[in-house]
N, C-alpha and C. Protein backbone atom coordinates (compact mmCIF):
# COMPACT_ATOMS: atom_id res chain seq x y z
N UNK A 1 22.78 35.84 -13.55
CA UNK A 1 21.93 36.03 -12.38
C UNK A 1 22.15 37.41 -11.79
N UNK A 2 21.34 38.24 -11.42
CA UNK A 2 21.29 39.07 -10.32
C UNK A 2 21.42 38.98 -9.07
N UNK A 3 22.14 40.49 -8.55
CA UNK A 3 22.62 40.32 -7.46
C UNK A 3 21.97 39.77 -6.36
N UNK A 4 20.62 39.69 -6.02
CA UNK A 4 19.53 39.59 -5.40
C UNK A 4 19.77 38.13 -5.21
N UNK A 5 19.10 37.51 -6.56
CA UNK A 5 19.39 35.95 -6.48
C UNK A 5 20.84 35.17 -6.20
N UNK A 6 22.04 35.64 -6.39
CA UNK A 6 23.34 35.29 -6.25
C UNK A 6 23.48 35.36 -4.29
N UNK A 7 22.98 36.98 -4.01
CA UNK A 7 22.58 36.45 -2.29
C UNK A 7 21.58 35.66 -2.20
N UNK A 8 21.08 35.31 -2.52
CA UNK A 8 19.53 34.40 -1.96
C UNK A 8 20.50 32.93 -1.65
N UNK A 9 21.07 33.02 -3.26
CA UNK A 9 21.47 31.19 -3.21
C UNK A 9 22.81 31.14 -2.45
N UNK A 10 23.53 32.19 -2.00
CA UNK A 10 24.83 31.51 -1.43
C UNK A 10 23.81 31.90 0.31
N UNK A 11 23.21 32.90 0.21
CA UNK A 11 22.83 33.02 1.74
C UNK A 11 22.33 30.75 2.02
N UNK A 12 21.27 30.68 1.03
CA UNK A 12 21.52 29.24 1.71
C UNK A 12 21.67 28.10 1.48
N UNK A 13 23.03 27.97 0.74
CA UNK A 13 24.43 27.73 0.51
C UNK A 13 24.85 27.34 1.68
N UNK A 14 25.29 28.87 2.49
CA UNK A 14 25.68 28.65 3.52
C UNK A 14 25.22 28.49 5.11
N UNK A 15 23.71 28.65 5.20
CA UNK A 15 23.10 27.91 6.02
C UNK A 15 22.62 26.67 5.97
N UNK A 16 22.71 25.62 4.82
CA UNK A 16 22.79 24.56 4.52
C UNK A 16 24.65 23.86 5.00
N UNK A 17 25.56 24.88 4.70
CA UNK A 17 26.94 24.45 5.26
C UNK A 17 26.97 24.46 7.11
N UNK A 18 26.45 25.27 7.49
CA UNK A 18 26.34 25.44 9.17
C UNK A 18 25.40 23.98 9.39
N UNK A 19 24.52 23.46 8.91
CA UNK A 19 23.45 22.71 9.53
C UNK A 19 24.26 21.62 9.22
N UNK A 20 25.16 21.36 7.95
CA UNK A 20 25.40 19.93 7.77
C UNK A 20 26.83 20.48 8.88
N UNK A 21 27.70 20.83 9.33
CA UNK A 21 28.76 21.35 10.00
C UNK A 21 28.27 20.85 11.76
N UNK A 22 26.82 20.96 12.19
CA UNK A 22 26.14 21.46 13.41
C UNK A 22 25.20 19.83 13.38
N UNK A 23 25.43 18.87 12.43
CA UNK A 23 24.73 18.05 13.00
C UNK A 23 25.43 16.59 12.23
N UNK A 24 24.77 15.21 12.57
CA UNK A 24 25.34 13.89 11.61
C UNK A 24 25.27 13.83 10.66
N UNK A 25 24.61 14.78 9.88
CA UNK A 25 24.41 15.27 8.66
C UNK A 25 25.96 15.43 7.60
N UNK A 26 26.42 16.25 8.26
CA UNK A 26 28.21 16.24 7.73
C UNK A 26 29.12 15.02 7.05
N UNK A 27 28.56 14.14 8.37
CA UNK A 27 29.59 12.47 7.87
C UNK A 27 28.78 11.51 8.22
N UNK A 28 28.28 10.90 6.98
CA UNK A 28 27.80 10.00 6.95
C UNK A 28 28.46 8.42 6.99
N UNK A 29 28.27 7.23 7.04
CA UNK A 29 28.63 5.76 7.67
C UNK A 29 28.37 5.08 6.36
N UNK A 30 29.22 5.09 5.46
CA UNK A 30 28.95 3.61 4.25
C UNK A 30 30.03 2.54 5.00
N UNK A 31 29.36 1.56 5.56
CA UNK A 31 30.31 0.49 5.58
C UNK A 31 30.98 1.04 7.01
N UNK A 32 32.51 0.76 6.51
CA UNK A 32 33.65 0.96 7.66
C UNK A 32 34.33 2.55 7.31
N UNK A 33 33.32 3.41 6.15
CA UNK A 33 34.08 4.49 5.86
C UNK A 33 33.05 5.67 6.51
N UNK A 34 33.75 6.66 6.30
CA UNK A 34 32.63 8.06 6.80
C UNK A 34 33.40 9.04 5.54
N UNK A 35 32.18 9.46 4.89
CA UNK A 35 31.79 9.84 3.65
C UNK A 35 31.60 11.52 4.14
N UNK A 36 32.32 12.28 3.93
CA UNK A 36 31.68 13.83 4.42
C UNK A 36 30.90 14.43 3.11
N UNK A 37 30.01 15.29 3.60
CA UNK A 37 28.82 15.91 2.73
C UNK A 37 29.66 17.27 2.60
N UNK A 38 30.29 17.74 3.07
CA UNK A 38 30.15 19.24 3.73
C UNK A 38 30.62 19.89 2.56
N UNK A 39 31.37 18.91 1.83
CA UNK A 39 32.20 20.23 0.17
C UNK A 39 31.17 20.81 -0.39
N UNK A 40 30.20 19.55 -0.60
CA UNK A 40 29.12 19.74 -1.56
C UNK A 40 28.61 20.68 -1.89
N UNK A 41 27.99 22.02 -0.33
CA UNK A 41 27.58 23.30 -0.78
C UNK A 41 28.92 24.04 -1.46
N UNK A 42 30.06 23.85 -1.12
CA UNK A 42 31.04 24.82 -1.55
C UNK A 42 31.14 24.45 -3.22
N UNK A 43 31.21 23.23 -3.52
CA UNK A 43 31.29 23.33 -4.91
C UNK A 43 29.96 23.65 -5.91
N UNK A 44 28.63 23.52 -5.24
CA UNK A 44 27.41 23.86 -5.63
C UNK A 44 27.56 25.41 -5.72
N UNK A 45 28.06 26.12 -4.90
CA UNK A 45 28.30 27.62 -4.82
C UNK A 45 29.52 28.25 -5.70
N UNK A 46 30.57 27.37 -6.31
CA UNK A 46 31.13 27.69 -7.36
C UNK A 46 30.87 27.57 -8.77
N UNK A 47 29.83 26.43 -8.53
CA UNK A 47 29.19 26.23 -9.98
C UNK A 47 27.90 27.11 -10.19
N UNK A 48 26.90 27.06 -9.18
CA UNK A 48 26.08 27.94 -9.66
C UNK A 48 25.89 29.36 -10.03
N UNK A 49 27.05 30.48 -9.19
CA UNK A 49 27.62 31.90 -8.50
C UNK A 49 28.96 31.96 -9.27
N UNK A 50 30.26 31.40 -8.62
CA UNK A 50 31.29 31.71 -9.42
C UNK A 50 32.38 31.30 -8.86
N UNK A 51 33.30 31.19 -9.16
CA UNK A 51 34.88 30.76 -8.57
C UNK A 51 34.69 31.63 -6.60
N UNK A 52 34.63 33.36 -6.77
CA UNK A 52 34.55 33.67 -5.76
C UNK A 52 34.20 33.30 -4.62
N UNK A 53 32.56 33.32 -5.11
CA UNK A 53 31.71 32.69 -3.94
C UNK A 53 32.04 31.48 -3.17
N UNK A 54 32.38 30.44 -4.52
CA UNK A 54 33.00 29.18 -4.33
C UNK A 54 33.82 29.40 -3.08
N UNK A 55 34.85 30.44 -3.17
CA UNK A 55 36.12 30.84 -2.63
C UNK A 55 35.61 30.84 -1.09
N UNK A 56 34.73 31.62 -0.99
CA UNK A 56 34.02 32.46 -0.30
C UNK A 56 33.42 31.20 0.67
N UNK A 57 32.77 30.68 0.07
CA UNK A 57 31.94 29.35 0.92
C UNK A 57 33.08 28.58 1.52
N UNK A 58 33.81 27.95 0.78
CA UNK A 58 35.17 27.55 0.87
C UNK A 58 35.87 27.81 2.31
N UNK A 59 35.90 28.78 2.51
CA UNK A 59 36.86 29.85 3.53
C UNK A 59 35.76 29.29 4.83
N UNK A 60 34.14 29.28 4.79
CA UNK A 60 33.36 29.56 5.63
C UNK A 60 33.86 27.81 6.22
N UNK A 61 33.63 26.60 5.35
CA UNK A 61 33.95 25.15 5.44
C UNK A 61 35.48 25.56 6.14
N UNK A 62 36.18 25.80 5.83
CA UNK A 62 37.74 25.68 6.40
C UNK A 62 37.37 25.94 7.66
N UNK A 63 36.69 27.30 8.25
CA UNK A 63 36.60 27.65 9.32
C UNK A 63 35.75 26.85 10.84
N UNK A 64 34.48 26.61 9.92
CA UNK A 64 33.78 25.43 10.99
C UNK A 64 34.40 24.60 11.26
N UNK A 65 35.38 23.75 9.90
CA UNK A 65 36.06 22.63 10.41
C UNK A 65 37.21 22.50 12.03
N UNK A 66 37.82 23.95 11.36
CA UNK A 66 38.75 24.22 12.66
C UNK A 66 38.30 24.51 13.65
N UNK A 67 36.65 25.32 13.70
CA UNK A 67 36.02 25.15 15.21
C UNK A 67 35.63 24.11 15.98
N UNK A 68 35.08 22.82 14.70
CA UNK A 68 34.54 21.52 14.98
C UNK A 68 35.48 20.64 15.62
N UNK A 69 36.99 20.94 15.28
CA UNK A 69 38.45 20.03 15.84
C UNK A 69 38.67 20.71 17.03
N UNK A 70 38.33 21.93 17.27
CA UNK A 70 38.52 22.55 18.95
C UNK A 70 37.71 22.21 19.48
N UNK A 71 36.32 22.45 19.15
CA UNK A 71 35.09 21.89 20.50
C UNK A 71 35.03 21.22 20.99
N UNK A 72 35.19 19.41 19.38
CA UNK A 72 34.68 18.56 19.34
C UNK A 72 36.23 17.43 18.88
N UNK A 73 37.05 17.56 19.73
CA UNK A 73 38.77 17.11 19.10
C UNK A 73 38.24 15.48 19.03
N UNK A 74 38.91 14.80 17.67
CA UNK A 74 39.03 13.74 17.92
C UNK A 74 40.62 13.18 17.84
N UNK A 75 41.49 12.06 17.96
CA UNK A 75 42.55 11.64 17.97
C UNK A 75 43.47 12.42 16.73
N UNK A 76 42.94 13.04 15.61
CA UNK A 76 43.57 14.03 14.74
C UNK A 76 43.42 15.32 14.20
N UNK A 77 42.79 15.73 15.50
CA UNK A 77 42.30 17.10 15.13
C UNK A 77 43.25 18.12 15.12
N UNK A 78 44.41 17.35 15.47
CA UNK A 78 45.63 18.75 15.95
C UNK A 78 46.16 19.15 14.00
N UNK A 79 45.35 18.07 13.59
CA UNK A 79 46.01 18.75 12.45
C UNK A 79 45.27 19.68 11.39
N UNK A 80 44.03 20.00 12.14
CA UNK A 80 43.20 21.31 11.60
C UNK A 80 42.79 22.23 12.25
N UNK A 81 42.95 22.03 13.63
CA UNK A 81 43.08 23.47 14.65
C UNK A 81 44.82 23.72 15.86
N UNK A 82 44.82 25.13 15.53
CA UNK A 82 46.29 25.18 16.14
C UNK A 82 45.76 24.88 17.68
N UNK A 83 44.72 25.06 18.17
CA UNK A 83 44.30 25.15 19.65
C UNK A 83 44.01 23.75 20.30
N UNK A 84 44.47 22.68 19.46
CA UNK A 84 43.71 21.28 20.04
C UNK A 84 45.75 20.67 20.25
N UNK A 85 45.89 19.79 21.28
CA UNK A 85 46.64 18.79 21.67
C UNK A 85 46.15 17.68 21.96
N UNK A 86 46.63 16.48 21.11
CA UNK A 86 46.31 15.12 21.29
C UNK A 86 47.22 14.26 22.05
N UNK A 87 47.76 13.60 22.83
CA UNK A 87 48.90 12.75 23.28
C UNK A 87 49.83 13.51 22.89
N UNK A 88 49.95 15.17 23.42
CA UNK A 88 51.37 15.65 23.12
C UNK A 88 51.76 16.12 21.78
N UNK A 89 51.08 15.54 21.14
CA UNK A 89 50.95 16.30 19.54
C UNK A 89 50.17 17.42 19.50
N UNK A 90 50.84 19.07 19.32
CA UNK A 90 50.01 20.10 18.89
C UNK A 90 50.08 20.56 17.37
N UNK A 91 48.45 21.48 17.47
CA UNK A 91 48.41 21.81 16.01
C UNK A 91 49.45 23.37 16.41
N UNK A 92 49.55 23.71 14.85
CA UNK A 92 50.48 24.95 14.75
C UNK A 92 49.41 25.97 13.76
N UNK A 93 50.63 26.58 12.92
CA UNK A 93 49.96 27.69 11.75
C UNK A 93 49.55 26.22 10.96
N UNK A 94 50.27 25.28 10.73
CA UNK A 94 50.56 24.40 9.69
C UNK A 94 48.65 23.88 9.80
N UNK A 95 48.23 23.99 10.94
CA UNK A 95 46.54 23.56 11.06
C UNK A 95 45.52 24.29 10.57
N UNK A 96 45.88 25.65 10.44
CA UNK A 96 45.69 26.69 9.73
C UNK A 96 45.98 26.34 8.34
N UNK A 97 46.97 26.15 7.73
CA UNK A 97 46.80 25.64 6.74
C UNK A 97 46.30 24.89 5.54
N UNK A 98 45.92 23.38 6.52
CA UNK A 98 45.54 22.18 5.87
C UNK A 98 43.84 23.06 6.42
N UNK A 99 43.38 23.76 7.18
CA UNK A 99 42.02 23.72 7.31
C UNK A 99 41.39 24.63 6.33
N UNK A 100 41.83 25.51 5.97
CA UNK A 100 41.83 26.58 5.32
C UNK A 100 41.75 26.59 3.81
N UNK A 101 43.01 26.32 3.21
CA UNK A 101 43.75 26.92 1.69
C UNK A 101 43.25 25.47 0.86
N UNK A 102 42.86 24.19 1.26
CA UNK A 102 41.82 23.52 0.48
C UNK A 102 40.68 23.57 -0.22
N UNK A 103 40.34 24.04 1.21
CA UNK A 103 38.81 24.17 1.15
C UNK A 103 38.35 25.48 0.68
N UNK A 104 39.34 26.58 0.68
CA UNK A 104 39.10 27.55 -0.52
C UNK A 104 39.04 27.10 -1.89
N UNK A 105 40.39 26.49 -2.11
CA UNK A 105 40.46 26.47 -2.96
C UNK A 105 39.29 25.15 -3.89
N UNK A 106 38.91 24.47 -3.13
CA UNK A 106 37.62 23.61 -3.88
C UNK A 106 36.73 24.77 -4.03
N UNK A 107 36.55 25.19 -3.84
CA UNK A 107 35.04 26.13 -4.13
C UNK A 107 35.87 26.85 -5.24
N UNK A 108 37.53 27.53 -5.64
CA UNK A 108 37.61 28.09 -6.23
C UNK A 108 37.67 27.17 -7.58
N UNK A 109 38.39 25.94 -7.48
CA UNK A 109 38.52 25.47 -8.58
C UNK A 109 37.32 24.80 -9.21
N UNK A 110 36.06 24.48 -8.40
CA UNK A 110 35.11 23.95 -8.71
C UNK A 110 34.38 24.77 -10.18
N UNK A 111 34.36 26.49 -9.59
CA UNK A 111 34.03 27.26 -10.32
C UNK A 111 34.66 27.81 -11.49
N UNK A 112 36.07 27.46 -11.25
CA UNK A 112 36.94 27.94 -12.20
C UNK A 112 36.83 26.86 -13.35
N UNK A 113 36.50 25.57 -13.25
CA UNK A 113 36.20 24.01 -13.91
C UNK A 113 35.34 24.35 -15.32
N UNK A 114 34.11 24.71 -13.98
CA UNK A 114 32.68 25.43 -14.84
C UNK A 114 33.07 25.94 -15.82
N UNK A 115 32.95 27.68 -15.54
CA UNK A 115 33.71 28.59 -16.23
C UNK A 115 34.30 28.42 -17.47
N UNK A 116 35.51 27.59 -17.37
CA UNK A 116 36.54 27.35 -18.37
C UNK A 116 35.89 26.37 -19.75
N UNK A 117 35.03 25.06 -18.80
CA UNK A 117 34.69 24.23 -19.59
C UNK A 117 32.41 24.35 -20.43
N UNK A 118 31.97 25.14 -19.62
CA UNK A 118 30.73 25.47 -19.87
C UNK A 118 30.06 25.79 -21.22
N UNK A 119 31.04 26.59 -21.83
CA UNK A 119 30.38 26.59 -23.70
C UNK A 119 31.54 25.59 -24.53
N UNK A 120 32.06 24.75 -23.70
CA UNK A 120 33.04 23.18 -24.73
C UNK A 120 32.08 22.16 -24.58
N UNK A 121 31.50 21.73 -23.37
CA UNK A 121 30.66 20.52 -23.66
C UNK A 121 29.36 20.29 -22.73
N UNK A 122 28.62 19.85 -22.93
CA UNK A 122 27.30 19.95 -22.38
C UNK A 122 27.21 20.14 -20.48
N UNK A 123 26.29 20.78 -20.04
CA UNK A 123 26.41 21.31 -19.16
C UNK A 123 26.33 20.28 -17.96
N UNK A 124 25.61 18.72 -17.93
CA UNK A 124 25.53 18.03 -17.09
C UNK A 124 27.35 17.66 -16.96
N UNK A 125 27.88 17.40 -18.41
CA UNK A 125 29.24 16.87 -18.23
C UNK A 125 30.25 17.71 -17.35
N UNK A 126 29.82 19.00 -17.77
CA UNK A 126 30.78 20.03 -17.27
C UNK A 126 30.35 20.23 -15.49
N UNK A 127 29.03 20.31 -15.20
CA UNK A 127 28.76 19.68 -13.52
C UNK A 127 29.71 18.68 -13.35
N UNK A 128 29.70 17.23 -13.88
CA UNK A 128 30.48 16.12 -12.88
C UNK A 128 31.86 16.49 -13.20
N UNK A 129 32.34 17.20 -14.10
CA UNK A 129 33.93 17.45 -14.03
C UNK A 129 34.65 18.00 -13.36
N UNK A 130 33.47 19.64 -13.30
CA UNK A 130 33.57 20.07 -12.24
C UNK A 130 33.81 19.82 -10.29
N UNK A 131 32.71 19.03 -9.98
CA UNK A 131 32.84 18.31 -9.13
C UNK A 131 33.70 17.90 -8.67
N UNK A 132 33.93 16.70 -9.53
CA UNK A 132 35.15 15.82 -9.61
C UNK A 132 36.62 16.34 -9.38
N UNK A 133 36.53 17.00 -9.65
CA UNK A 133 38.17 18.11 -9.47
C UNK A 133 38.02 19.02 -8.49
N UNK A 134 37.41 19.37 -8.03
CA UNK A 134 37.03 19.81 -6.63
C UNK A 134 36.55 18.93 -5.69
N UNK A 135 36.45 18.00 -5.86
CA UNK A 135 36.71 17.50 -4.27
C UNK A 135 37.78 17.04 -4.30
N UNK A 136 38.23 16.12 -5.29
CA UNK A 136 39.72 15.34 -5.38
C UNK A 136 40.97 16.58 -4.52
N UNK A 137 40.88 17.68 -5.09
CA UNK A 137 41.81 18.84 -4.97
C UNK A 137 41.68 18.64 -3.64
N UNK A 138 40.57 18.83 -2.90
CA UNK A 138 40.31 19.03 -1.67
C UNK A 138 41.04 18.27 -0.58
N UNK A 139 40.20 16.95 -1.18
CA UNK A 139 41.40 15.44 -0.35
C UNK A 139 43.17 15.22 -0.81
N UNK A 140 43.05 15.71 -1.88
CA UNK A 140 44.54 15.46 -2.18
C UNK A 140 45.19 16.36 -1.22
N UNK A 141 44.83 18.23 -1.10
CA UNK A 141 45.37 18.87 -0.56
C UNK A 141 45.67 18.78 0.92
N UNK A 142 44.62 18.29 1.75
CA UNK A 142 44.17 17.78 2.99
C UNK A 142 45.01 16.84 3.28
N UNK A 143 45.39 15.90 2.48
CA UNK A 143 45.88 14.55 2.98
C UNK A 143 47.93 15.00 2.54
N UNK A 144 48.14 15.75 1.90
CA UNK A 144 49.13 16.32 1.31
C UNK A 144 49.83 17.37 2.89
N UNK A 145 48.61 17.76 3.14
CA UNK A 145 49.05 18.77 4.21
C UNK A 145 49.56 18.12 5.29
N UNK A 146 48.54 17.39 5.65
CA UNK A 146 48.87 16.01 7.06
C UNK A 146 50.30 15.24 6.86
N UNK A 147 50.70 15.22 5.47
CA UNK A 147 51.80 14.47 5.40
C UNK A 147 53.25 15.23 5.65
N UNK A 148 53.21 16.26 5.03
CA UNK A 148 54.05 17.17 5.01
C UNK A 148 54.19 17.70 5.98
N UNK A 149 53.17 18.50 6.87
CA UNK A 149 53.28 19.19 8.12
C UNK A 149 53.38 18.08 9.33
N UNK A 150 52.70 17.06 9.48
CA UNK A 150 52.34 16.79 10.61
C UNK A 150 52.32 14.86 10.46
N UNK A 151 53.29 14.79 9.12
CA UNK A 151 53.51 13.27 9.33
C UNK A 151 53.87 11.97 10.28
N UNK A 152 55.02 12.51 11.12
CA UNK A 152 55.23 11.27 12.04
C UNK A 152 54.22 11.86 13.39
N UNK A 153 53.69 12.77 13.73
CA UNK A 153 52.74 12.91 14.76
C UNK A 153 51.21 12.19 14.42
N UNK A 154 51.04 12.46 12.84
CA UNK A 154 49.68 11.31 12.92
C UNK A 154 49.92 10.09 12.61
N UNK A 155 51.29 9.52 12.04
CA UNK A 155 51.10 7.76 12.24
C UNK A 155 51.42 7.84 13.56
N UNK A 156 51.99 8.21 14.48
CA UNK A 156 51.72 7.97 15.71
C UNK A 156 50.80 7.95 16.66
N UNK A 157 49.83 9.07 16.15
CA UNK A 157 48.41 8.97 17.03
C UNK A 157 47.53 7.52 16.31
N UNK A 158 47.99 7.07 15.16
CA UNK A 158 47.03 6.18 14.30
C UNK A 158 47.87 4.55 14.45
N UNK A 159 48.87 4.51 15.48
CA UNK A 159 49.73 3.50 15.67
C UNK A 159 50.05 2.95 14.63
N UNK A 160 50.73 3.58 13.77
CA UNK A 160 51.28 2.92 12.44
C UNK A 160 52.13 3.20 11.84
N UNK A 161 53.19 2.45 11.58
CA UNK A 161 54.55 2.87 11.25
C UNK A 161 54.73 4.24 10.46
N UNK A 162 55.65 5.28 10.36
CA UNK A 162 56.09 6.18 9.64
C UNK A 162 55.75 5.96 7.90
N UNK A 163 56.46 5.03 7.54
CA UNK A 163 57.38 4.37 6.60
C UNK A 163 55.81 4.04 5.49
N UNK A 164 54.78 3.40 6.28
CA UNK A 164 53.29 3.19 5.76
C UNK A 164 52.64 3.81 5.53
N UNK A 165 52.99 4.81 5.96
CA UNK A 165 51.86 6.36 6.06
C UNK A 165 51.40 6.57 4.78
N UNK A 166 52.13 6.90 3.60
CA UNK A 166 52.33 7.13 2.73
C UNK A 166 50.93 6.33 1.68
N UNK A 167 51.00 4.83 2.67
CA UNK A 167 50.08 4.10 1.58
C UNK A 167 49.30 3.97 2.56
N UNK A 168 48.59 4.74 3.65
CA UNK A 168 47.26 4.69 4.15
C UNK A 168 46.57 6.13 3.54
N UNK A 169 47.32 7.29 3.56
CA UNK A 169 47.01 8.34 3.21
C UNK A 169 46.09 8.03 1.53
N UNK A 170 47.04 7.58 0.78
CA UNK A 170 46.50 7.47 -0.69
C UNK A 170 45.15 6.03 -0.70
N UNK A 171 45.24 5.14 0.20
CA UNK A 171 44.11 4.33 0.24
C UNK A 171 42.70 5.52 0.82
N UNK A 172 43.00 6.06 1.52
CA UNK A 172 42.03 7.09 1.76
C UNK A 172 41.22 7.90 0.80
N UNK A 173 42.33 8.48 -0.34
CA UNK A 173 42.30 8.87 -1.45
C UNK A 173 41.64 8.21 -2.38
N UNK A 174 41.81 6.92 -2.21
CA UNK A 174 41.03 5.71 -3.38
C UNK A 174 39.86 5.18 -2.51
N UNK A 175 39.45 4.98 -1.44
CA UNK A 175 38.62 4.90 -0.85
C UNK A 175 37.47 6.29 -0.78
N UNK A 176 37.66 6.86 0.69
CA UNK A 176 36.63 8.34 0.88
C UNK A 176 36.44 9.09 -0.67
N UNK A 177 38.05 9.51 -0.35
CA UNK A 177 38.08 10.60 -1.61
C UNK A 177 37.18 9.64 -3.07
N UNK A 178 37.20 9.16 -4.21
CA UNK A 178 36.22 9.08 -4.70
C UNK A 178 34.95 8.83 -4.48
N UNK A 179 34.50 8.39 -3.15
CA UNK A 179 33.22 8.20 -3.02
C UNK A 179 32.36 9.61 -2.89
N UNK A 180 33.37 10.19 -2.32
CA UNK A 180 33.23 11.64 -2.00
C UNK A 180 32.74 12.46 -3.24
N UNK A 181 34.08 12.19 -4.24
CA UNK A 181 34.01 12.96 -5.47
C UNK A 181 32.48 12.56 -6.32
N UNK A 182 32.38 11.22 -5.95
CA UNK A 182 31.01 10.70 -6.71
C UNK A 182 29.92 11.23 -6.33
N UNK A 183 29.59 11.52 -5.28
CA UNK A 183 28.51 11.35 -4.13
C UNK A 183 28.31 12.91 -4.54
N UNK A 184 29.43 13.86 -4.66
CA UNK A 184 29.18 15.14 -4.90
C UNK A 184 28.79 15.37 -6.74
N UNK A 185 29.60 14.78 -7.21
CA UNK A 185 28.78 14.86 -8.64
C UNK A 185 27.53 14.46 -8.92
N UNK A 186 26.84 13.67 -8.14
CA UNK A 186 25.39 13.39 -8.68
C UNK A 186 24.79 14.33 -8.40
N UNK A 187 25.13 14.86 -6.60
CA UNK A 187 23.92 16.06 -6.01
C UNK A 187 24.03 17.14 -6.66
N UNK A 188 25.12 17.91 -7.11
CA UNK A 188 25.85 18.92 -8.16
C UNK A 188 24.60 19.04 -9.30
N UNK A 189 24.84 17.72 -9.65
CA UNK A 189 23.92 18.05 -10.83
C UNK A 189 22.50 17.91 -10.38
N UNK A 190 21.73 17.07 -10.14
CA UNK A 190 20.78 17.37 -9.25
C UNK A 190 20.24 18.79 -9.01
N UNK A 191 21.04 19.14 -8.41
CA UNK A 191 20.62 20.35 -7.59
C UNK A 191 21.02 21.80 -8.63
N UNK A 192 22.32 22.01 -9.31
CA UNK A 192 22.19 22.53 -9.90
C UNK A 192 21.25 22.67 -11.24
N UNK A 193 21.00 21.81 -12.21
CA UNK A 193 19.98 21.62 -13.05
C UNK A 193 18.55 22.05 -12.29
N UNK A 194 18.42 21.82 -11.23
CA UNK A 194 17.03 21.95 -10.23
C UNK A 194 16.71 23.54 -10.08
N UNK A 195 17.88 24.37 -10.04
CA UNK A 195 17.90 25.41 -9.79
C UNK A 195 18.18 26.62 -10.94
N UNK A 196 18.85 25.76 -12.34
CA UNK A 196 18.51 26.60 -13.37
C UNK A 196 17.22 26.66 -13.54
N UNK A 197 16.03 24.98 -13.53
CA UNK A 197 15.08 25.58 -14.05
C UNK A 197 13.88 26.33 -13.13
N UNK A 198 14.21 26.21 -11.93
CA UNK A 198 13.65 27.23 -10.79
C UNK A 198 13.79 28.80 -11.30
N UNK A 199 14.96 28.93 -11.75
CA UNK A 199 15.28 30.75 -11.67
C UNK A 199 15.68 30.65 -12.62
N UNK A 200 15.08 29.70 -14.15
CA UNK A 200 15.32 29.82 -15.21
C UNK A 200 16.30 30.45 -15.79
N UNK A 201 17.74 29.90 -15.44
CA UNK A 201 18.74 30.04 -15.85
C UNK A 201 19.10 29.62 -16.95
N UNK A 202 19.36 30.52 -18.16
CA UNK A 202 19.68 29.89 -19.65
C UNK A 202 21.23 29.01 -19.51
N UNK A 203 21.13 27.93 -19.93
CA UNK A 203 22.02 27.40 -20.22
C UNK A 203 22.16 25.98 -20.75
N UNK A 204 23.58 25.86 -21.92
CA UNK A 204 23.52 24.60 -22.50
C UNK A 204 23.52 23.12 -21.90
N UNK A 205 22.41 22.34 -22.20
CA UNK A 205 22.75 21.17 -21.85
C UNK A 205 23.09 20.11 -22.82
């Protein structure tokens, strides 16, 4: 692709990331779970553009998130903005962290997936693999961060023993997180396939 088209599609990329960020659009309601949309452009922007962009979009998601936990704090937001306090629990750098170096890195590894796997096996497969390992990364890293940095402050905001944490975090993981990972592999492909043959992008399927 040319440079032209590479801005066209991350320019809205990432005004598609602000609108789902800026409205109910972001987290959606299956059941008793809330399903977030918001990776979706970041890994769409590593697969279609490149690891960078990915990177790039990535960085932009880390950042709304940490504005969305200051504006808009809910009972665990201290653990993605340093500026929010919940019942005495503050965020630190460590909020900086978990908001940030994920959600880069899904957009990076999404693209890096592509990349690596794109002339080994057909291109729809290499979309959901892609996917799939970028969001997982995402939630693993996210839920990895909360544990490590900021463990006995969120079973305490979530009234639940220390000791359990461990196996609510990973039910999350087996819950959200694949629905997540799923939900983003269909639109992935979808949308990417939609957009090779828009701007007739050669490539194997």
């Amino acid at each position: 692709m040319n440079k032209t088209k590479n801005m066209m599609i991350f320019a809205m990329l990432l005004a598609i990331e602000i609108i789902l960020v800026m409205t109910p659009l972001g987290y959606l309601p299956i059941g008793v779970l809330s399903i977030t949309t918001m990776h979706i452009p970041v890994i769409i922007a590593g697969i279609l553009l490149s690891k960078k962009e990915g990177a790039a979009l990535g960085f932009v998601f880390g950042l709304t998130s940490m504005i969305r936990a200051t504006l808009q704090p809910s009972m665990t937001s201290f653990c993605f903005s340093p500026f929010v306090t919940i019942d005495g629990m503050s965020g630190n750098y460590a909020s900086i962290l978990i908001a940030f170096i994920p959600r880069i890195l899904l957009g990076f590894v999404s693209g890096l997936i592509y990349e690596k796997l794109i002339c080994k096996i057909n291109n729809k497969t290499t979309i959901i693999i892609a996917s799939l390992v970028g969001t997982l990364t995402n939630t693993i890293l996210v839920l990895s961060g909360i544990y490590i940095f900021f463990g006995q402050a969120y079973a305490s905001v979530l009234s639940i023993a220390y000791e359990t944490l461990i196996v609510a975090l990973l039910t999350v993981v087996a819950s959200n997180g694949i629905i997540e990972a799923i939900v983003a592999s269909v639109v992935s492909v979808l949308v990417c396939q939609g957009a090779y043959y828009v701007l007739r992008i050669k490539t194997e399927y």
